[in-house]
Protein backbone atom coordinates (compact mmCIF):
# COMPACT_ATOMS: atom_id res chain seq x y z
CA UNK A 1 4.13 13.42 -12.95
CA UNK A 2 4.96 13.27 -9.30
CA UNK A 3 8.78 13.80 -10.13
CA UNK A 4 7.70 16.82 -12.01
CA UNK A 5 5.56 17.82 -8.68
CA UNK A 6 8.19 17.27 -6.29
CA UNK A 7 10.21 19.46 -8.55
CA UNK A 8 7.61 22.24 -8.24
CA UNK A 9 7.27 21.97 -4.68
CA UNK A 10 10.66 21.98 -4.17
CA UNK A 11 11.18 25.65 -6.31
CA UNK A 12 7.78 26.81 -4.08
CA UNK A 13 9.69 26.13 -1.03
CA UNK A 14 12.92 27.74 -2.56
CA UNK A 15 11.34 30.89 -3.53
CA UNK A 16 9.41 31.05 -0.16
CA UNK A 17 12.53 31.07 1.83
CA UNK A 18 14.07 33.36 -0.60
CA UNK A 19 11.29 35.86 -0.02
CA UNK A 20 11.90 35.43 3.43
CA UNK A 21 15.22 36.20 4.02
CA UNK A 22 14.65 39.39 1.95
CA UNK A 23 11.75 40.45 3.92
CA UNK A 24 11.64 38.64 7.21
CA UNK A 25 8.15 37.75 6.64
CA UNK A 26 6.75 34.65 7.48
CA UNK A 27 6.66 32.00 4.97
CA UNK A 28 4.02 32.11 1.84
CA UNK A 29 1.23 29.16 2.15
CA UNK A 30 -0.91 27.41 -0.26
CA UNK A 31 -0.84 23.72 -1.80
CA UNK A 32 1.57 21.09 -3.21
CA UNK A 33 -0.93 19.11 -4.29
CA UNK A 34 -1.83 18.11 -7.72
CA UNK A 35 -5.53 18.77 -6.68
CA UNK A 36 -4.43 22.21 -6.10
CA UNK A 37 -6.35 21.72 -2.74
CA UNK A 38 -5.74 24.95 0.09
CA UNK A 39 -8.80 25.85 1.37
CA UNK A 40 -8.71 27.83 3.94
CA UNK A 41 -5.57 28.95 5.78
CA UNK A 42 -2.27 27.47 5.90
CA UNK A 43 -0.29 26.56 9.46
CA UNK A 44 2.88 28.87 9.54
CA UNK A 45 5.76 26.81 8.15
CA UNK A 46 7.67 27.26 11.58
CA UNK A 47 4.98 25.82 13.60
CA UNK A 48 6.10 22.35 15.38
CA UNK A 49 3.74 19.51 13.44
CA UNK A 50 3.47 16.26 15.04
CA UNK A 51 2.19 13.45 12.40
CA UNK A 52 0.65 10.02 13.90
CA UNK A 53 1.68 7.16 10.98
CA UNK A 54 -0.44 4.21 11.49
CA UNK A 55 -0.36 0.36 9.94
CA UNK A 56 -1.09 -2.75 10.45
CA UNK A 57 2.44 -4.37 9.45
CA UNK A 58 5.01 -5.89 11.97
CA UNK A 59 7.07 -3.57 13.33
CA UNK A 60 10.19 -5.48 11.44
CA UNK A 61 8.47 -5.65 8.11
CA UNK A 62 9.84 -3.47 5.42
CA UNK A 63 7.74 -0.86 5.11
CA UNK A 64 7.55 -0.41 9.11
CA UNK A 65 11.30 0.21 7.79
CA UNK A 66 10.03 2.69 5.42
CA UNK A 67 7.80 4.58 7.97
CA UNK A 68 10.70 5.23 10.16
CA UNK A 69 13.03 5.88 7.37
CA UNK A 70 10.15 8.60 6.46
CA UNK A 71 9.91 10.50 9.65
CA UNK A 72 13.67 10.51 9.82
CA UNK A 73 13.87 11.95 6.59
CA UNK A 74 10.71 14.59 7.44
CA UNK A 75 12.86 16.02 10.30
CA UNK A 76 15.80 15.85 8.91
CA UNK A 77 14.33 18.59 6.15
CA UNK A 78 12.47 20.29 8.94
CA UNK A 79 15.40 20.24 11.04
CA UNK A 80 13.30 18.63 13.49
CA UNK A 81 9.95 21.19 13.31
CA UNK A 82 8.00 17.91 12.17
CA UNK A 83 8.00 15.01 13.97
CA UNK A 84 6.25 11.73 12.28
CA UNK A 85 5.44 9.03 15.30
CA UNK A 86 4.92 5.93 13.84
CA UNK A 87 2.35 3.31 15.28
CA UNK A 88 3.28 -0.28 13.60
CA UNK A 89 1.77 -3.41 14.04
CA UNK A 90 -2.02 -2.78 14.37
CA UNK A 91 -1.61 -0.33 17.18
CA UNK A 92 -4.48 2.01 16.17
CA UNK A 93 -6.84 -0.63 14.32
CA UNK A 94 -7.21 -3.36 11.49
CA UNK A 95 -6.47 -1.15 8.06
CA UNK A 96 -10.40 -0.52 7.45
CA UNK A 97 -10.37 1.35 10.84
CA UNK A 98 -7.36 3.16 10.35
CA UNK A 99 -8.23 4.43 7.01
CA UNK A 100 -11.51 5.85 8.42
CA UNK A 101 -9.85 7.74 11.18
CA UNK A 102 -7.17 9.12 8.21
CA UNK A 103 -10.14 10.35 6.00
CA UNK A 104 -12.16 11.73 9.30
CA UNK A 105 -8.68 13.62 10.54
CA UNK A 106 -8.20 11.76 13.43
CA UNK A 107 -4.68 10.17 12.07
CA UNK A 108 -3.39 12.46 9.95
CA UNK A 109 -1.00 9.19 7.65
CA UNK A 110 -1.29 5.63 6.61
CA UNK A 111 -0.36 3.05 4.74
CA UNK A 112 -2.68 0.94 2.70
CA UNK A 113 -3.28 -0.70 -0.09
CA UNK A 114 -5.90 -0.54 -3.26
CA UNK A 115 -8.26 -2.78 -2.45
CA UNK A 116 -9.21 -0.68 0.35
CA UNK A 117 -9.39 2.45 -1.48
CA UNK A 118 -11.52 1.23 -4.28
CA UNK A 119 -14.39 0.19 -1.37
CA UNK A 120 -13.55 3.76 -0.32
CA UNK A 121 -15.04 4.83 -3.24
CA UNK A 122 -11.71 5.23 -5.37
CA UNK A 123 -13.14 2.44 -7.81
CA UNK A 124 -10.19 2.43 -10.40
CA UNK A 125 -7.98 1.28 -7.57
CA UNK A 126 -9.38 -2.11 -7.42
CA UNK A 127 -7.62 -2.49 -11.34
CA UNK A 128 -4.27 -2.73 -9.31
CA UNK A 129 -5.09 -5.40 -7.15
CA UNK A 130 -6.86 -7.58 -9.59
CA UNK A 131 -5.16 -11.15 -9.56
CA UNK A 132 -2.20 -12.28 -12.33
CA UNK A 133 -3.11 -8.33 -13.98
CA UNK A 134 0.44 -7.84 -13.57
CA UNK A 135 2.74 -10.58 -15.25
CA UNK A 136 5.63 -9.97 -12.64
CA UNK A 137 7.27 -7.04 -10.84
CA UNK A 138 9.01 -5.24 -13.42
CA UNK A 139 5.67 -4.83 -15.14
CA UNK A 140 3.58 -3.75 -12.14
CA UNK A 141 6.63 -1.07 -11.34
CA UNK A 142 6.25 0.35 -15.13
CA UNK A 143 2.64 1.12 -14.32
CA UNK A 144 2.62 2.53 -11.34
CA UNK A 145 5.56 4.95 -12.38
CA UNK A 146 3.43 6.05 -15.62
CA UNK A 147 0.76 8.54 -16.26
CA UNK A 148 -1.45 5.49 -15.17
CA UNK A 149 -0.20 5.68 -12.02
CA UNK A 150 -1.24 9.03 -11.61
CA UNK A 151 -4.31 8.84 -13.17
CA UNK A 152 -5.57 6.09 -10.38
CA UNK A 153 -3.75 8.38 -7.46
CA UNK A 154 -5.51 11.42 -8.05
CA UNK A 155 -8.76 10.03 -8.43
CA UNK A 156 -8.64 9.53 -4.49
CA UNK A 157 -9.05 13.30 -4.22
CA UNK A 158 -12.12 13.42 -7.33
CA UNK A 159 -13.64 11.33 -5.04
CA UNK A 160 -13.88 13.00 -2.18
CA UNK A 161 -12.29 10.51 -0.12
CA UNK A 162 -10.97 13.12 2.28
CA UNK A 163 -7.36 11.54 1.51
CA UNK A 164 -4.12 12.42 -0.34
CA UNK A 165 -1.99 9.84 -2.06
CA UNK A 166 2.07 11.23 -1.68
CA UNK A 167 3.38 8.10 -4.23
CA UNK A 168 3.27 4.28 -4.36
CA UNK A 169 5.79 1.76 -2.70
CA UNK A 170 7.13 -1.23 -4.95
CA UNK A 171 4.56 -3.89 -5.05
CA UNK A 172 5.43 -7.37 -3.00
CA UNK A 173 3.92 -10.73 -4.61
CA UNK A 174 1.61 -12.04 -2.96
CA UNK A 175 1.60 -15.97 -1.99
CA UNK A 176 -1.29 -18.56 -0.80
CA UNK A 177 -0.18 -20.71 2.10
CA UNK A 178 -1.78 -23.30 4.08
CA UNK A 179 -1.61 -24.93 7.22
CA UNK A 180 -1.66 -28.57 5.89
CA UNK A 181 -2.74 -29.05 3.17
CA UNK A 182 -0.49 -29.09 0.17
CA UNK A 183 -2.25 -27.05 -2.51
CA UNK A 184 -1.22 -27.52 -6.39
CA UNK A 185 -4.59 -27.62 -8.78
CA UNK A 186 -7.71 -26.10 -8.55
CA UNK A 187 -9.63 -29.29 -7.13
CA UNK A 188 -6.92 -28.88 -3.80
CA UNK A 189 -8.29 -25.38 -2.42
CA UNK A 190 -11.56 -26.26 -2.96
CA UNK A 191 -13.75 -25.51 -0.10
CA UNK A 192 -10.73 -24.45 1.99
CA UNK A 193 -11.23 -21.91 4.06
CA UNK A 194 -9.03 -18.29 3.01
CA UNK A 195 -8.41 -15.66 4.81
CA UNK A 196 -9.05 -12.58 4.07
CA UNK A 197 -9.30 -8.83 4.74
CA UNK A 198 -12.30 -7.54 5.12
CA UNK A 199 -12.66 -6.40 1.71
CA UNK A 200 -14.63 -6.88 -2.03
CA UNK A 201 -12.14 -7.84 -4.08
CA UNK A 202 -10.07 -9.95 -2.05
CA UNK A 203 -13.07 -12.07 -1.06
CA UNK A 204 -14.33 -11.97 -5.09
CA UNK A 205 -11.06 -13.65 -5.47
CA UNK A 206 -11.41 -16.35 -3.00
CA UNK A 207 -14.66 -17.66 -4.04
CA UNK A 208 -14.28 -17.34 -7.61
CA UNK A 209 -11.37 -20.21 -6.90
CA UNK A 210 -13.49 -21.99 -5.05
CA UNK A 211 -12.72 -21.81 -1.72
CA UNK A 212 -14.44 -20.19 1.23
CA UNK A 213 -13.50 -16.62 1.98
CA UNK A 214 -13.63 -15.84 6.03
CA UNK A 215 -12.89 -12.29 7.09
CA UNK A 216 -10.42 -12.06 9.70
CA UNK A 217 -8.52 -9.53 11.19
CA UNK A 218 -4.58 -9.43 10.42
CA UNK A 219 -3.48 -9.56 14.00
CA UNK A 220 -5.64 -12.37 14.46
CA UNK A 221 -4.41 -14.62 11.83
CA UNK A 222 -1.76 -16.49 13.62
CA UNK A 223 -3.89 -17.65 16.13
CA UNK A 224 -6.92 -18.56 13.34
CA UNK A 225 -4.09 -20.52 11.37
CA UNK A 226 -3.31 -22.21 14.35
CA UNK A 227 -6.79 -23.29 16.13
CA UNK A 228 -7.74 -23.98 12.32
CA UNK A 229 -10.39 -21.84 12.20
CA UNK A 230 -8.78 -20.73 8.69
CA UNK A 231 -7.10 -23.69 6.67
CA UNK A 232 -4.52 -20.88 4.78
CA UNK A 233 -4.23 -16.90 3.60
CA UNK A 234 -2.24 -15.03 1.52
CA UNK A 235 0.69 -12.63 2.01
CA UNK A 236 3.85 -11.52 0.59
CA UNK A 237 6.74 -13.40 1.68
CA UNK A 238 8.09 -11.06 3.98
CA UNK A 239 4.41 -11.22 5.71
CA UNK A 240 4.80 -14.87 6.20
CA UNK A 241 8.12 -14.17 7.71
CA UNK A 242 7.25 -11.36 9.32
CA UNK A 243 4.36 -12.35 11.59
CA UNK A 244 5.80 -15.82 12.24
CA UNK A 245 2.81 -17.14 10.15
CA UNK A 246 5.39 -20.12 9.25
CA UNK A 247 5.09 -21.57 12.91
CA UNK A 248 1.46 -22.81 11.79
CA UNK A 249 1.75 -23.37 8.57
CA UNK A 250 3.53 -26.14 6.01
CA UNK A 251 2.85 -25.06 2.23
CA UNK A 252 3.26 -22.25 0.13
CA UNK A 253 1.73 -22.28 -3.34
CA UNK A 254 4.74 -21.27 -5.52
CA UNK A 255 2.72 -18.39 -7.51
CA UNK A 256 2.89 -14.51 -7.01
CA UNK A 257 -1.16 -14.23 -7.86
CA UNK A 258 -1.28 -10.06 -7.14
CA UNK A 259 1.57 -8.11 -7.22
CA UNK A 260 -0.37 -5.62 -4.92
CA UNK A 261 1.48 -1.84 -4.46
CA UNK A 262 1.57 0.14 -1.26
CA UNK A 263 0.18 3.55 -0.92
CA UNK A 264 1.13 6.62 1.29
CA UNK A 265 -1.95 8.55 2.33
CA UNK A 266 -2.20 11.80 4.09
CA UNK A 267 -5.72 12.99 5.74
CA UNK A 268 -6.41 15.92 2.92
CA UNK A 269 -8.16 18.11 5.36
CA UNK A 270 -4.36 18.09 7.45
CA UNK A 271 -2.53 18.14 4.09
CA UNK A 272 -4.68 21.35 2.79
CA UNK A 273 -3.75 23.16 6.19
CA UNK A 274 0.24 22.66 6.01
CA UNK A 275 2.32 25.03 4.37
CA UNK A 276 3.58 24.92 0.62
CA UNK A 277 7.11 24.28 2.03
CA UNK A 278 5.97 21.87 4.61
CA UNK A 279 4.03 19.97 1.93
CA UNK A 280 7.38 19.67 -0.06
CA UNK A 281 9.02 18.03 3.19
CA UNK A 282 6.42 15.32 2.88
CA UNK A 283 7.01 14.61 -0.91
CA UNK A 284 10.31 15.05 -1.34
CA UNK A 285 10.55 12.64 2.25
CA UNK A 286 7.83 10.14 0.02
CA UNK A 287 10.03 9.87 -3.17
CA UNK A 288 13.55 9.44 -1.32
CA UNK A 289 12.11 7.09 1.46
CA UNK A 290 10.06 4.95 -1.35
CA UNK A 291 13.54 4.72 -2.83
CA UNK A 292 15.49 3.35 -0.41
CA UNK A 293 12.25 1.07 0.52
CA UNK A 294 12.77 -0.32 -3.51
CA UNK A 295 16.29 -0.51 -2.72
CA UNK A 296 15.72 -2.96 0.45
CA UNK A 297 12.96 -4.79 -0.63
CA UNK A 298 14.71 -6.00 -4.02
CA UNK A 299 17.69 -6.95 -1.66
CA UNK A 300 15.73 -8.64 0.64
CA UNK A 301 13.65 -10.48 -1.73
CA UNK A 302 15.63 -14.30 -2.20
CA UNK A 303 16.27 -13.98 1.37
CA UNK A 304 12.77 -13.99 2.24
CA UNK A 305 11.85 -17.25 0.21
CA UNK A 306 15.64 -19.18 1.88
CA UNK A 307 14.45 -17.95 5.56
CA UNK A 308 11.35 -19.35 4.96
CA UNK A 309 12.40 -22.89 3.34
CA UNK A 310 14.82 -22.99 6.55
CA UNK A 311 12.06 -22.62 8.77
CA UNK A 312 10.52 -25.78 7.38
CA UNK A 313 7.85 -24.52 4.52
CA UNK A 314 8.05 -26.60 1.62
CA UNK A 315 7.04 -23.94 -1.79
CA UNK A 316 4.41 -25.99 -3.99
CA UNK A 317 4.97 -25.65 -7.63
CA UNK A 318 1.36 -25.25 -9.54
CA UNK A 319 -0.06 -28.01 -11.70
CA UNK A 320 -1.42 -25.80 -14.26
CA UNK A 321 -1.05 -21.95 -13.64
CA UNK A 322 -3.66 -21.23 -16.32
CA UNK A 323 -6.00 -22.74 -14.69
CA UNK A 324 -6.02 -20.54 -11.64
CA UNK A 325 -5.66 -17.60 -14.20
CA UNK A 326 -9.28 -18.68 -16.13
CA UNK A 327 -10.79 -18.80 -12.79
CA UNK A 328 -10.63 -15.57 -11.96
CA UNK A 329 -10.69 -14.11 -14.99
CA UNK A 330 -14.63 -12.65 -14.69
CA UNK A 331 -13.39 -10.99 -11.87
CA UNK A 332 -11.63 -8.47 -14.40
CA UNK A 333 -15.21 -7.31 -16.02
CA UNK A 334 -16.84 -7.24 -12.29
CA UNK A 335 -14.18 -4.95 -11.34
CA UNK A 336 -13.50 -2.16 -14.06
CA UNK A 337 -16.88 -1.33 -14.42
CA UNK A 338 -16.12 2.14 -15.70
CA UNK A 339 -12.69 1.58 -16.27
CA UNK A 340 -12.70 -0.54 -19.26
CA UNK A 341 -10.13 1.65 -21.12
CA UNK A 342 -8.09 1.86 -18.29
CA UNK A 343 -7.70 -1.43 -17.50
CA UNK A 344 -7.01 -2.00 -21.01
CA UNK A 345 -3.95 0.17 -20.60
CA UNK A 346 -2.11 -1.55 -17.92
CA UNK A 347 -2.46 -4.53 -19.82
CA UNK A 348 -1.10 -2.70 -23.10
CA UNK A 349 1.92 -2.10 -20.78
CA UNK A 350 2.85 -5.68 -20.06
């Protein structure tokens, strides 16, 4: 479905600057969206658009990579009319504050992931983010590339979120890891204390394994880890990497437990005011740049888990995987509420 859109955008923009060059008029407007959105007027294609990208990743994680691969690709088709400044690293806020200032208009892009979209409001999200849902990454990729996919993506804008979702990165694993403790069964992360974002599901996850969720902001994790005011987390891989997290930590529980997807979100109010053509930039920019991030990340991936092992964290093989699978399993009726048939899908899919 988004292929097919980015096709149709592309022929919009096509035709536009056909009708151009025969009348040297100024370029049509109206939406690329699958919302058919547009209200109101649209800016002039030739206007000069500056975009403020913000996240909370490292500025040498992957999809920091992607961001700036993204605004290189959005001038590059704009021949340098749109400029896309990217603010890594936390610059404008932990992800629950950046989100907000997306969906008010005050950012007009972001990064984020489901979680924080289904206590948005976008309740189907939370189905992507639901732990051991997806049996590996070949199986969470085949979703989020279906009609599924798409389904979940344009229920942002039913909702009234005040956002856009362009496409989906490629899901990273995600990993528990602890500063001491070496965690195996059940019994070990008992009454530990996790981690996590400031969200429902991440904290429903926690506590149903019986540890003790503590909110905590990203950028503040290291230094939590390292006081021991948290006794572990979780993160991809390339997180743990990333932020240095393996400086105060000595165990990683060998399990992906969420194979958790990245989306792209524009503010909707910004993205209903740019041009048809200027809309295509952005897509077409999304699907190339979330192919070269695939391309990276899957190269990158061993590497991640040999870096780490050389920087002294030993990976913890589970006692009983099943186990950690049962615990959470209510979690999947708390959560699809709603969405029984959907969820019901994704798992047809495995």
């Amino acid at each position: 479905m988004k292929k097919f859109l980015s096709l149709a955008m592309a022929l919009v923009m096509a035709l536009s600057l056909a009708a151009c060059g025969s009348s040297g008029s100024g370029s049509a407007s109206g939406s690329g969206s699958a919302s058919g959105s547009a209200s109101g007027s649209s800016a002039p294609s030739g206007e000069k658009i500056t975009i403020r990208l913000a996240d909370v990743q490292a500025e040498n994680d992957v999809e920091t990579q992607f961001e700036y691969k993204f605004a290189e690709l959005v001038s590059e088709k704009s021949n340098g009319r749109i400029e896309v400044q990217v603010y890594p690293a936390g610059q404008m806020g932990e992800m629950a504050d950046i989100l907000s200032s997306v969906q008010m208009g005050s950012i007009e892009m972001c990064r984020t992931n489901p979680s924080w979209l289904a206590d948005a409001g976008a309740e189907s999200m939370n189905l992507l983010s639901l732990p051991f849902v997806f049996k590996d990454l070949e199986s969470a990729n085949k979703v989020l590339e279906s009609e599924v996919g798409d389904t979940m993506l344009q229920e942002i804008v039913d909702k009234g979120l005040g956002v856009y979702g362009l496409g989906y990165l490629e899901p990273s694993g995600r990993y528990f890891f602890f500063k001491n403790k070496e965690v195996s069964s059940l019994d070990d992360i008992k009454g530990l204390k996790i981690r996590v974002p400031t969200n429902s599901l991440a904290t429903s996850m926690v506590e149903s394994l019986g540890a003790s969720a503590t909110p905590i902001a990203y950028n503040e994790l290291y230094s939590s880890l390292q006081t021991g005011i948290v006794d572990g987390a979780d993160n991809p891989l390339k997180g743990i990497l990333n932020m240095s997290f393996y400086e105060v930590s000595s165990y990683v529980l060998d399990m992906a437990h969420q194979y958790e997807a990245s989306i792209m979100l524009v503010g909707e109010s910004f993205w209903n005011k740019l041009s048809a053509e200027d809309q295509a930039i952005l897509q077409e920019a999304m699907d190339e740049g979330a192919a070269y991030y695939k391309e990276i990340a899957e190269a990158e991936l061993d590497g991640y888990r040999t870096a780490l092992e050389g920087k002294g964290l030993t990976f913890v093989t589970p006692d009983n995987p099943q186990e950690w699978m049962d615990a959470v399993q209510p979690m999947y009726a708390q959560f699809s509420v709603g969405y029984e048939d959907l969820l019901q899908q994704i798992q047809d899919m495995q």
